[in-house]
PDB file of N, CA and C in Angstrom:
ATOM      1  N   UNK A   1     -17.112 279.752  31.892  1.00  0.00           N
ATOM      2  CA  UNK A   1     -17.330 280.085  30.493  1.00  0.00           C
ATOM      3  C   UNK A   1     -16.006 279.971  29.736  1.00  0.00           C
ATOM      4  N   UNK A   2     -15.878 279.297  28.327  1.00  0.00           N
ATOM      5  CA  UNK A   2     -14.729 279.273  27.592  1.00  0.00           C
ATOM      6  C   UNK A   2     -15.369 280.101  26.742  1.00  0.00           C
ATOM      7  N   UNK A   3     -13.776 281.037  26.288  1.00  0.00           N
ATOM      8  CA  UNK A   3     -13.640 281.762  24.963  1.00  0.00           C
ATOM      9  C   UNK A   3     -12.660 281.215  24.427  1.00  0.00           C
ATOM     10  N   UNK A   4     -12.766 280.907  23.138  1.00  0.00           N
ATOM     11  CA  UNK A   4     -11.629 280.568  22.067  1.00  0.00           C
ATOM     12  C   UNK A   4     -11.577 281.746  21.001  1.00  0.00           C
ATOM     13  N   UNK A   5     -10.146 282.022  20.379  1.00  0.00           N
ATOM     14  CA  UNK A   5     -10.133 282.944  19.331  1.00  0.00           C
ATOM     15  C   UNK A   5      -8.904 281.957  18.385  1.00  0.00           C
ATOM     16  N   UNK A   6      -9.260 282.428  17.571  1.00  0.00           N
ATOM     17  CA  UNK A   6      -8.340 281.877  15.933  1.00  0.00           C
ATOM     18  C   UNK A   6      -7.225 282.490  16.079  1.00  0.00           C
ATOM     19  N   UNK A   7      -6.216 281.289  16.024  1.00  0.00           N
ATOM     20  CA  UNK A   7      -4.378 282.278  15.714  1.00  0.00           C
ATOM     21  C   UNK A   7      -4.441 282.253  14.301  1.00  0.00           C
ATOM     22  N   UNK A   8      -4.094 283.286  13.911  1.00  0.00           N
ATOM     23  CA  UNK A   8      -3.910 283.875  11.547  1.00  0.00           C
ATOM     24  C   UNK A   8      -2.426 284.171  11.865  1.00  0.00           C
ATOM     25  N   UNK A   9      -1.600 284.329  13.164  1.00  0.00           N
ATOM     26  CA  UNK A   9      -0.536 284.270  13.127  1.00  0.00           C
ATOM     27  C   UNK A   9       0.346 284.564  14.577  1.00  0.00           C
ATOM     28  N   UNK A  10       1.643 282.860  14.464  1.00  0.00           N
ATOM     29  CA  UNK A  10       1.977 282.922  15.899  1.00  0.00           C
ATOM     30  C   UNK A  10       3.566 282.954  15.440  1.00  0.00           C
ATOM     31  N   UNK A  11       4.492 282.284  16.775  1.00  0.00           N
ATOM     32  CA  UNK A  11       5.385 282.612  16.736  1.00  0.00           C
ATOM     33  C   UNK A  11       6.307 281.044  15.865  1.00  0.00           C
ATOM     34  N   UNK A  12       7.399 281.412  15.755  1.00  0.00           N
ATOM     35  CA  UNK A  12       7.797 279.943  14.981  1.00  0.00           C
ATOM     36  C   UNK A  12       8.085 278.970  15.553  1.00  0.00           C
ATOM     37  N   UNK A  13       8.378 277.934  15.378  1.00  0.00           N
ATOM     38  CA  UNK A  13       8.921 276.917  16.199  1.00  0.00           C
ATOM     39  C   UNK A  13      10.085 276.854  17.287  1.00  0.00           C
ATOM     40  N   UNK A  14      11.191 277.614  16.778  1.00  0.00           N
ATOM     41  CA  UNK A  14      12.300 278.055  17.627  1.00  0.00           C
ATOM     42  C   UNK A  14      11.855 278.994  18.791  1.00  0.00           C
ATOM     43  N   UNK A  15      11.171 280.074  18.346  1.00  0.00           N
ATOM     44  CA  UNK A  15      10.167 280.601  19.473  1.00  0.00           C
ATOM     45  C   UNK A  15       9.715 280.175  20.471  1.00  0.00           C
ATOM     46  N   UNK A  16       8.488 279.490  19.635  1.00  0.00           N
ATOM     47  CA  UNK A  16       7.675 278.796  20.815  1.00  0.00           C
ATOM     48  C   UNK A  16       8.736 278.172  22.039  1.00  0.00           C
ATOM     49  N   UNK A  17       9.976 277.394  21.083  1.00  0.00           N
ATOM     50  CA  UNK A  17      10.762 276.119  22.287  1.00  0.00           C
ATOM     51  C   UNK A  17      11.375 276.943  22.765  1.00  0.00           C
ATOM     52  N   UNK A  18      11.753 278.374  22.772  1.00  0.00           N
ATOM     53  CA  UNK A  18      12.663 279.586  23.821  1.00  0.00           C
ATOM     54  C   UNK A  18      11.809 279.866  24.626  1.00  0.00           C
ATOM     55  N   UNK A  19      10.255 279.369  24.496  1.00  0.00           N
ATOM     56  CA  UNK A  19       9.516 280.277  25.315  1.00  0.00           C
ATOM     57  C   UNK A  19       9.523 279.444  26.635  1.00  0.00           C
ATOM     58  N   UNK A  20       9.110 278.038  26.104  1.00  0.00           N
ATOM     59  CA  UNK A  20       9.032 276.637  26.932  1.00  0.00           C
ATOM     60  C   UNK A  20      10.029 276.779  27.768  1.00  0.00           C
ATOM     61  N   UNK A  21      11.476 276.707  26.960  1.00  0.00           N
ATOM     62  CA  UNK A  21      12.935 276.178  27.928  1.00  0.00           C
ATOM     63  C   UNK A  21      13.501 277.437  28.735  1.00  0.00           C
ATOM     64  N   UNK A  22      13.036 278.511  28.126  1.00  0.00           N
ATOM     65  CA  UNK A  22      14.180 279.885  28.691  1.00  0.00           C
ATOM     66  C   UNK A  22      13.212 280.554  29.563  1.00  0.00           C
ATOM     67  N   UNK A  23      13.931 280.951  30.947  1.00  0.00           N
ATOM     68  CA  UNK A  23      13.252 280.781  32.175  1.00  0.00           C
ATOM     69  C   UNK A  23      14.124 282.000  32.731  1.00  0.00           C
ATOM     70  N   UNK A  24      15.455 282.128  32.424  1.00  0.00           N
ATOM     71  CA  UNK A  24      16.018 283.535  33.165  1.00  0.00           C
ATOM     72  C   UNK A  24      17.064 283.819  32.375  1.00  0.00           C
ATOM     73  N   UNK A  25      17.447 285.237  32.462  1.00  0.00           N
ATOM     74  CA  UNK A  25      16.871 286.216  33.320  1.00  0.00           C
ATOM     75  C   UNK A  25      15.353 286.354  33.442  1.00  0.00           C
ATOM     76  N   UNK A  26      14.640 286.074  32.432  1.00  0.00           N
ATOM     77  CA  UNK A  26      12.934 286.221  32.901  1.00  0.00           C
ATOM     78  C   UNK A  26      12.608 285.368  31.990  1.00  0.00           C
ATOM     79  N   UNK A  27      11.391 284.795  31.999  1.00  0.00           N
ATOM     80  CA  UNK A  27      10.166 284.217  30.922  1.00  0.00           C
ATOM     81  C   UNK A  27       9.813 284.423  30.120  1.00  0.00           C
ATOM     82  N   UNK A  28      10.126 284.399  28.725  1.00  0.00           N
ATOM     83  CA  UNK A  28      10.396 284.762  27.931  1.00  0.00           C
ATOM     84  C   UNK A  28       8.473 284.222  27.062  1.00  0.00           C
ATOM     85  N   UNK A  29       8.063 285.491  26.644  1.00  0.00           N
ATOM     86  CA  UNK A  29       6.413 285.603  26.132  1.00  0.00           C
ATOM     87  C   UNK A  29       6.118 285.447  24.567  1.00  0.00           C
ATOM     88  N   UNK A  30       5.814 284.535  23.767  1.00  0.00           N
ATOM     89  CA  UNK A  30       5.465 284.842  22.218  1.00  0.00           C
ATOM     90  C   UNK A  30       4.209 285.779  22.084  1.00  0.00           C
ATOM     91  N   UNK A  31       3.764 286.178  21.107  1.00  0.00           N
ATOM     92  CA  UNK A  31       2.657 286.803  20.118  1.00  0.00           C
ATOM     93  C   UNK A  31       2.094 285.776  19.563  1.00  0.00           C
ATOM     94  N   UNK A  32       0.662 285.864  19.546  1.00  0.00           N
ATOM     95  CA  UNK A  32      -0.737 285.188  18.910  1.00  0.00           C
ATOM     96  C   UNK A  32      -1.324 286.605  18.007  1.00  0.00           C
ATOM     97  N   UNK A  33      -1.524 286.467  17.261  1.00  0.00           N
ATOM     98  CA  UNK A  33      -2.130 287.335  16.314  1.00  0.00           C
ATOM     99  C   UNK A  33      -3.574 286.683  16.347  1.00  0.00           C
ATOM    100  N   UNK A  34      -4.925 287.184  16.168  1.00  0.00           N
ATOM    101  CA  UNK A  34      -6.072 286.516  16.699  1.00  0.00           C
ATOM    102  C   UNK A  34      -6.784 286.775  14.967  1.00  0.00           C
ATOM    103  N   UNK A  35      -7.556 286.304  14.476  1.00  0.00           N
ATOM    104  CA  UNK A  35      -8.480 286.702  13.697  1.00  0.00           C
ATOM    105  C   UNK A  35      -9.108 287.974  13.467  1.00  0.00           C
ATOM    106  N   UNK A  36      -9.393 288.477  14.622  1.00  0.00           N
ATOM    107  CA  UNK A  36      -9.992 290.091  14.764  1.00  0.00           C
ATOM    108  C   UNK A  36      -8.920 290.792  14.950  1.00  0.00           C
ATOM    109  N   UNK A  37      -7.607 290.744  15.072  1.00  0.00           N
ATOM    110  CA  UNK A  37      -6.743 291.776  15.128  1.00  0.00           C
ATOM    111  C   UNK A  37      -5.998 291.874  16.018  1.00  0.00           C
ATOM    112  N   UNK A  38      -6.354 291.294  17.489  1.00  0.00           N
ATOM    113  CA  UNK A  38      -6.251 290.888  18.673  1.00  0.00           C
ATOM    114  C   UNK A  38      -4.864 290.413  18.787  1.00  0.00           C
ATOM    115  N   UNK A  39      -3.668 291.078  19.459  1.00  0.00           N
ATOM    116  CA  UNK A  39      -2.418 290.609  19.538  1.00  0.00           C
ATOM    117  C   UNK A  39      -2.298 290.057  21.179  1.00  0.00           C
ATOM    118  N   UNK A  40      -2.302 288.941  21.443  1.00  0.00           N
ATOM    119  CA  UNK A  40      -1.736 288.236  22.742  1.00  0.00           C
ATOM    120  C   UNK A  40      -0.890 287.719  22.644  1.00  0.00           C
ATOM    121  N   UNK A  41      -0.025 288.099  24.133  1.00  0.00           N
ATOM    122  CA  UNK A  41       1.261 287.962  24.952  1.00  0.00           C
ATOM    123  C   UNK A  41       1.056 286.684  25.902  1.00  0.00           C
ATOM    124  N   UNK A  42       1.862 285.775  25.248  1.00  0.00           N
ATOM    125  CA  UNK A  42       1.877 284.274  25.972  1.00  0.00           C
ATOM    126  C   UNK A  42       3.002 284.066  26.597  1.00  0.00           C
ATOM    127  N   UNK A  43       2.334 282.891  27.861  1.00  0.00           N
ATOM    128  CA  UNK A  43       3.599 281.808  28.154  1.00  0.00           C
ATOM    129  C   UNK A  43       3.309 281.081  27.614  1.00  0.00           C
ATOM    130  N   UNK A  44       4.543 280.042  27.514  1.00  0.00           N
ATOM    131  CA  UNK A  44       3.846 278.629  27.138  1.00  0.00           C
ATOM    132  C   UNK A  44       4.396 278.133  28.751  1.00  0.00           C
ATOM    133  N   UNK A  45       3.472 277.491  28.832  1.00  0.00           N
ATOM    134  CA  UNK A  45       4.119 276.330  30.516  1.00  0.00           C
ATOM    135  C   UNK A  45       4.038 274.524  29.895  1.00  0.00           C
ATOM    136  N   UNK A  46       3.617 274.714  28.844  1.00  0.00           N
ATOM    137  CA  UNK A  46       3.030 273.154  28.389  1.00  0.00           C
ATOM    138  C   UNK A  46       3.194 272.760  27.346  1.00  0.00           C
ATOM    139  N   UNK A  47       3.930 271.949  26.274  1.00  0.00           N
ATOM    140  CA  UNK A  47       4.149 271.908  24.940  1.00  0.00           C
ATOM    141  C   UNK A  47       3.789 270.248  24.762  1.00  0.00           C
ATOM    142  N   UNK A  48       2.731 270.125  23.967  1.00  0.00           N
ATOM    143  CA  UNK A  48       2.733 268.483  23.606  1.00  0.00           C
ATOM    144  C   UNK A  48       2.474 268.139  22.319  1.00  0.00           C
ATOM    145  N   UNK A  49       3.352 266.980  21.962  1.00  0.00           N
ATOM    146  CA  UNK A  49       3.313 266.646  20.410  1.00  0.00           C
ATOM    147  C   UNK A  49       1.920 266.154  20.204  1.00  0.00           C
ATOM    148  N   UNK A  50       1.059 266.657  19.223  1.00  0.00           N
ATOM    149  CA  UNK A  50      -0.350 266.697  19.061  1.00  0.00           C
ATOM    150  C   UNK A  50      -0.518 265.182  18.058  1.00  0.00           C
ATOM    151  N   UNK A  51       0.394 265.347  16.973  1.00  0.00           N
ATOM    152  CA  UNK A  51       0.469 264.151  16.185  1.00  0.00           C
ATOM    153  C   UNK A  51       2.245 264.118  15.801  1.00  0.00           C
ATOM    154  N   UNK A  52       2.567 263.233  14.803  1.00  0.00           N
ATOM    155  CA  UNK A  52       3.543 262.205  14.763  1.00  0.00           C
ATOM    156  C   UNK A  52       4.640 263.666  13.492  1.00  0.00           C
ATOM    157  N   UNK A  53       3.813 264.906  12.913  1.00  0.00           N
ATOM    158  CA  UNK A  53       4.726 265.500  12.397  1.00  0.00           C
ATOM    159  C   UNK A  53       5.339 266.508  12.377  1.00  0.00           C
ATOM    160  N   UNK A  54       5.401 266.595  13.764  1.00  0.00           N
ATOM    161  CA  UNK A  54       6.571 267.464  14.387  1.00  0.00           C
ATOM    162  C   UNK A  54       5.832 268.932  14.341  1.00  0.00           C
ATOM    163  N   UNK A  55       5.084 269.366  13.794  1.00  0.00           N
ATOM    164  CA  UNK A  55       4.728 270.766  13.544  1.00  0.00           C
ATOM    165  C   UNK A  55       3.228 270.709  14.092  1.00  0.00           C
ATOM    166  N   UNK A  56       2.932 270.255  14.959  1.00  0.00           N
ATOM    167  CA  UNK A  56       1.163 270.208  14.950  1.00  0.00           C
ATOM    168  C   UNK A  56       1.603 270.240  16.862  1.00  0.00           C
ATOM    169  N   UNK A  57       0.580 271.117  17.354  1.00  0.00           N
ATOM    170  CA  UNK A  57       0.839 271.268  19.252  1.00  0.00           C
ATOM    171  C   UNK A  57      -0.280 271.369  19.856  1.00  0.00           C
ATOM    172  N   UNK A  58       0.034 270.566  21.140  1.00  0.00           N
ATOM    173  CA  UNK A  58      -0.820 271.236  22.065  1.00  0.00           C
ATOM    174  C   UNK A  58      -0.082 272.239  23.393  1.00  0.00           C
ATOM    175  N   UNK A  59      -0.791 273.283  23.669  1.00  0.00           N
ATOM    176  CA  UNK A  59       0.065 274.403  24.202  1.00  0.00           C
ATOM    177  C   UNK A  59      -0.705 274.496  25.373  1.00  0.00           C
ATOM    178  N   UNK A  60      -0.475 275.176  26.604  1.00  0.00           N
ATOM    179  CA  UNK A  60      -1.112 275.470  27.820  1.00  0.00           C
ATOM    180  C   UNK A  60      -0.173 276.256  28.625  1.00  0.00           C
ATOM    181  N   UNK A  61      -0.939 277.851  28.901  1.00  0.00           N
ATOM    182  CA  UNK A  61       0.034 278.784  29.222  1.00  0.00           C
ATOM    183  C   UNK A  61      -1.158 279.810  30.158  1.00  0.00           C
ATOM    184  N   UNK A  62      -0.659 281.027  30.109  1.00  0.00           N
ATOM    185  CA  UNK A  62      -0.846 282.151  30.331  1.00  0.00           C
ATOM    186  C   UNK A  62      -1.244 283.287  29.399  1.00  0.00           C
ATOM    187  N   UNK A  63      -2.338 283.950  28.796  1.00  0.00           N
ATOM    188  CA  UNK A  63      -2.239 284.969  27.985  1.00  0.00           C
ATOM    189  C   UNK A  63      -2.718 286.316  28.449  1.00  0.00           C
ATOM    190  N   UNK A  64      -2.478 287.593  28.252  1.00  0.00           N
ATOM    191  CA  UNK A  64      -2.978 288.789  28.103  1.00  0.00           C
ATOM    192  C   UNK A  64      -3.484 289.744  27.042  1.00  0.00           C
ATOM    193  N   UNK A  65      -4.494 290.018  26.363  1.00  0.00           N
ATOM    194  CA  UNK A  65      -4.658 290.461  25.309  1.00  0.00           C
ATOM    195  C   UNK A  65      -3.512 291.931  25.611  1.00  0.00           C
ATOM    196  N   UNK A  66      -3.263 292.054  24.342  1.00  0.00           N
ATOM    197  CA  UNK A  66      -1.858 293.050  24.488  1.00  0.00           C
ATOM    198  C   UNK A  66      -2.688 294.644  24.071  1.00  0.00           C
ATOM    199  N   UNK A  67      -3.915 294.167  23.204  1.00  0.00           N
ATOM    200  CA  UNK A  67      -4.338 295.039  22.371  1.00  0.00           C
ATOM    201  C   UNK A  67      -5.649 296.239  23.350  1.00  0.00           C
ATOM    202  N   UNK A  68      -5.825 295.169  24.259  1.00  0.00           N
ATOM    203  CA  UNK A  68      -6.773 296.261  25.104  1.00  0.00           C
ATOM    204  C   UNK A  68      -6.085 296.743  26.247  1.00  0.00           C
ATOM    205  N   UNK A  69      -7.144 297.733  26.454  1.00  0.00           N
ATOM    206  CA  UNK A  69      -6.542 298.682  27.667  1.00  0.00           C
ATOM    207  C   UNK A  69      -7.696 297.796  28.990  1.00  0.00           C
ATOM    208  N   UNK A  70      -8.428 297.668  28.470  1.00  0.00           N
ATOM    209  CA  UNK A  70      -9.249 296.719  29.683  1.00  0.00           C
ATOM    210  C   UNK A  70      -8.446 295.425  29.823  1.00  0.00           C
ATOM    211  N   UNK A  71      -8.309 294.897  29.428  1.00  0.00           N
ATOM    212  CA  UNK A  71      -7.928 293.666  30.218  1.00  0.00           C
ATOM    213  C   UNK A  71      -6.463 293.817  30.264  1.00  0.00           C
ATOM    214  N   UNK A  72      -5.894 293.279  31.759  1.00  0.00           N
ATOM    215  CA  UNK A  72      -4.483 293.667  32.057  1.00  0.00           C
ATOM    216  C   UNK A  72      -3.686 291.989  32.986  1.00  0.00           C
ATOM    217  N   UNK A  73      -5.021 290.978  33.065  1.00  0.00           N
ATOM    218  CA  UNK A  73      -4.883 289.978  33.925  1.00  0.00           C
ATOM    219  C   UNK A  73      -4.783 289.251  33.056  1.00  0.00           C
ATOM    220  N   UNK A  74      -3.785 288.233  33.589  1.00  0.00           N
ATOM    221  CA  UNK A  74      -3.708 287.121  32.469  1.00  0.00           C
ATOM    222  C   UNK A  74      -4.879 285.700  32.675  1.00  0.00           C
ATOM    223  N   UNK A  75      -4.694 284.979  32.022  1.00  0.00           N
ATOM    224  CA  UNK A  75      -5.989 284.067  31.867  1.00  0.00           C
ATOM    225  C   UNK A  75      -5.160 283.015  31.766  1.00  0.00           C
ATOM    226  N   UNK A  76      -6.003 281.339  31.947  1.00  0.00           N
ATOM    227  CA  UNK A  76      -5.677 280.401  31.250  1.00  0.00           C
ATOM    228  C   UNK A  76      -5.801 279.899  29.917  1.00  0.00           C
ATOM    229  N   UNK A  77      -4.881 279.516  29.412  1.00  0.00           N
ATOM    230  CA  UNK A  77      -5.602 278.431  28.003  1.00  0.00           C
ATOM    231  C   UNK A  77      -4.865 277.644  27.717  1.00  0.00           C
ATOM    232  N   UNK A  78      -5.896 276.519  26.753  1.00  0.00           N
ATOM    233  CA  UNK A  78      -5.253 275.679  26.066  1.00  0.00           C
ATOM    234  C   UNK A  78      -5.161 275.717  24.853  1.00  0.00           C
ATOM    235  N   UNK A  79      -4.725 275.343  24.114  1.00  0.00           N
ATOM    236  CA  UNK A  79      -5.001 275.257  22.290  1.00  0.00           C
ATOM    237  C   UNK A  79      -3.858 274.157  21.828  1.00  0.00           C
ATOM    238  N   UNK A  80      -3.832 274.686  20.554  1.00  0.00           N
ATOM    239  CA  UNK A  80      -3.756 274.078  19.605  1.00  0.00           C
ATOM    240  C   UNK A  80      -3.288 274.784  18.697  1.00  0.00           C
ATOM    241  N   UNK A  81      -1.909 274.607  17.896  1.00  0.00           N
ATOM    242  CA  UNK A  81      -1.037 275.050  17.106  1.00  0.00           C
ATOM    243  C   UNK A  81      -0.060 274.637  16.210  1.00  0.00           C
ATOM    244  N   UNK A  82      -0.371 275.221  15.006  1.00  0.00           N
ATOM    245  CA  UNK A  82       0.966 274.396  13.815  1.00  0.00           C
ATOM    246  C   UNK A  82       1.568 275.213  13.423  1.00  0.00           C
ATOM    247  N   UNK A  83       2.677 275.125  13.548  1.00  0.00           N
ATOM    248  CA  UNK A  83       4.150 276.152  13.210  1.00  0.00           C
ATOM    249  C   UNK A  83       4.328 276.296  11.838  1.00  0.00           C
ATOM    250  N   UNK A  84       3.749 275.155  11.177  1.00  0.00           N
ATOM    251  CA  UNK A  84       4.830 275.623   9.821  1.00  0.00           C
ATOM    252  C   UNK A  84       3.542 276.518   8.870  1.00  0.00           C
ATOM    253  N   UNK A  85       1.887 276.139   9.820  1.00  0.00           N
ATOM    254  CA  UNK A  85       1.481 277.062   9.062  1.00  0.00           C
ATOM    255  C   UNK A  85       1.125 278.551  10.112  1.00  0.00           C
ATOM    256  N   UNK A  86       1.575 278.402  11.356  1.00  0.00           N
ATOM    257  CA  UNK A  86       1.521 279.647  12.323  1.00  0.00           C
ATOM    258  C   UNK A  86       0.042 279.546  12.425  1.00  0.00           C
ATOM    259  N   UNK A  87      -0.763 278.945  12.804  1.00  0.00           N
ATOM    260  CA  UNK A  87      -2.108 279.181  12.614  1.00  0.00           C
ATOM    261  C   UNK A  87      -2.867 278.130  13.675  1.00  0.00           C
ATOM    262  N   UNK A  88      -4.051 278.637  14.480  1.00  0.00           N
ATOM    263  CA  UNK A  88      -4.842 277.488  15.454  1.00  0.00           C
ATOM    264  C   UNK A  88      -5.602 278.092  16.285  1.00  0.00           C
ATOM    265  N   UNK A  89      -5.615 277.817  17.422  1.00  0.00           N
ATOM    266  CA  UNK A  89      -6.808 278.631  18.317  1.00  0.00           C
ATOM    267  C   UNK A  89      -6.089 278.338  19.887  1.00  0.00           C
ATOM    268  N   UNK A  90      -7.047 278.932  20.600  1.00  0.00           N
ATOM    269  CA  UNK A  90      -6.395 279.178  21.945  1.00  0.00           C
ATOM    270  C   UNK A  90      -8.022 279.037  22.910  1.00  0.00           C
ATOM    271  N   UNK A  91      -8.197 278.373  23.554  1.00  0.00           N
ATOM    272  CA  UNK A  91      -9.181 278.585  24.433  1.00  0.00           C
ATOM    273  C   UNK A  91      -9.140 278.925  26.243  1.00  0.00           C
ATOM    274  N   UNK A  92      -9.696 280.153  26.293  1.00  0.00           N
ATOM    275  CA  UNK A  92      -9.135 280.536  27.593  1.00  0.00           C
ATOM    276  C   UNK A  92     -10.840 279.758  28.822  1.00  0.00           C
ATOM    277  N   UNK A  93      -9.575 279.734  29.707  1.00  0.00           N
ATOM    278  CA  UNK A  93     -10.430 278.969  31.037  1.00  0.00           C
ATOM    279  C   UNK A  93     -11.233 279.239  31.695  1.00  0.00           C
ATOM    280  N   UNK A  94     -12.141 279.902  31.901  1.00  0.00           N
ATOM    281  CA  UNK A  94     -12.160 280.974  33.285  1.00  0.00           C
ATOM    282  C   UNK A  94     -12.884 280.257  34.578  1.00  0.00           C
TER     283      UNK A  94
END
């Protein structure tokens, strides 16, 4: 089963590429802000230029919703993300 949720707000571009390249002392996690309120704690493991203007992604990581007390395991996903407007979706794997 896939779930996707709406990013209304992520991390910036410099972000995201600290999250990609910086590896130690530890792995360094951005924020997805979700549509419903929903704050998830990402990796990124995967960054690909989606189109030709620099601000448009495809992402593939690790997330944990930050906001519940039930879920504590992280998941897969992929999505889709544009920096300059912080905004896209995330679809997790299961």
């Amino acid at each position: 089963m896939t779930t996707q949720i709406n990013i209304v707000d992520g991390p910036s571009k410099f972000d995201l590429m600290t999250a990609l390249f910086v590896w130690k002392p530890e792995r360094l996690r951005v924020e997805f802000k979700a549509d419903d309120g929903a704050i998830y704690k990402a990796s990124i493991n995967a960054c690909e230029a989606e189109d030709g203007s620099g601000e448009c992604w495809i992402i593939r990581g690790y997330a944990i919703d930050a906001s519940s007390v039930r879920s504590r395991s992280a998941e897969s996903y992929e999505g889709f993300f544009r920096t300059n407007t912080r905004a896209g979706f995330l679809r997790f794997i299961s």
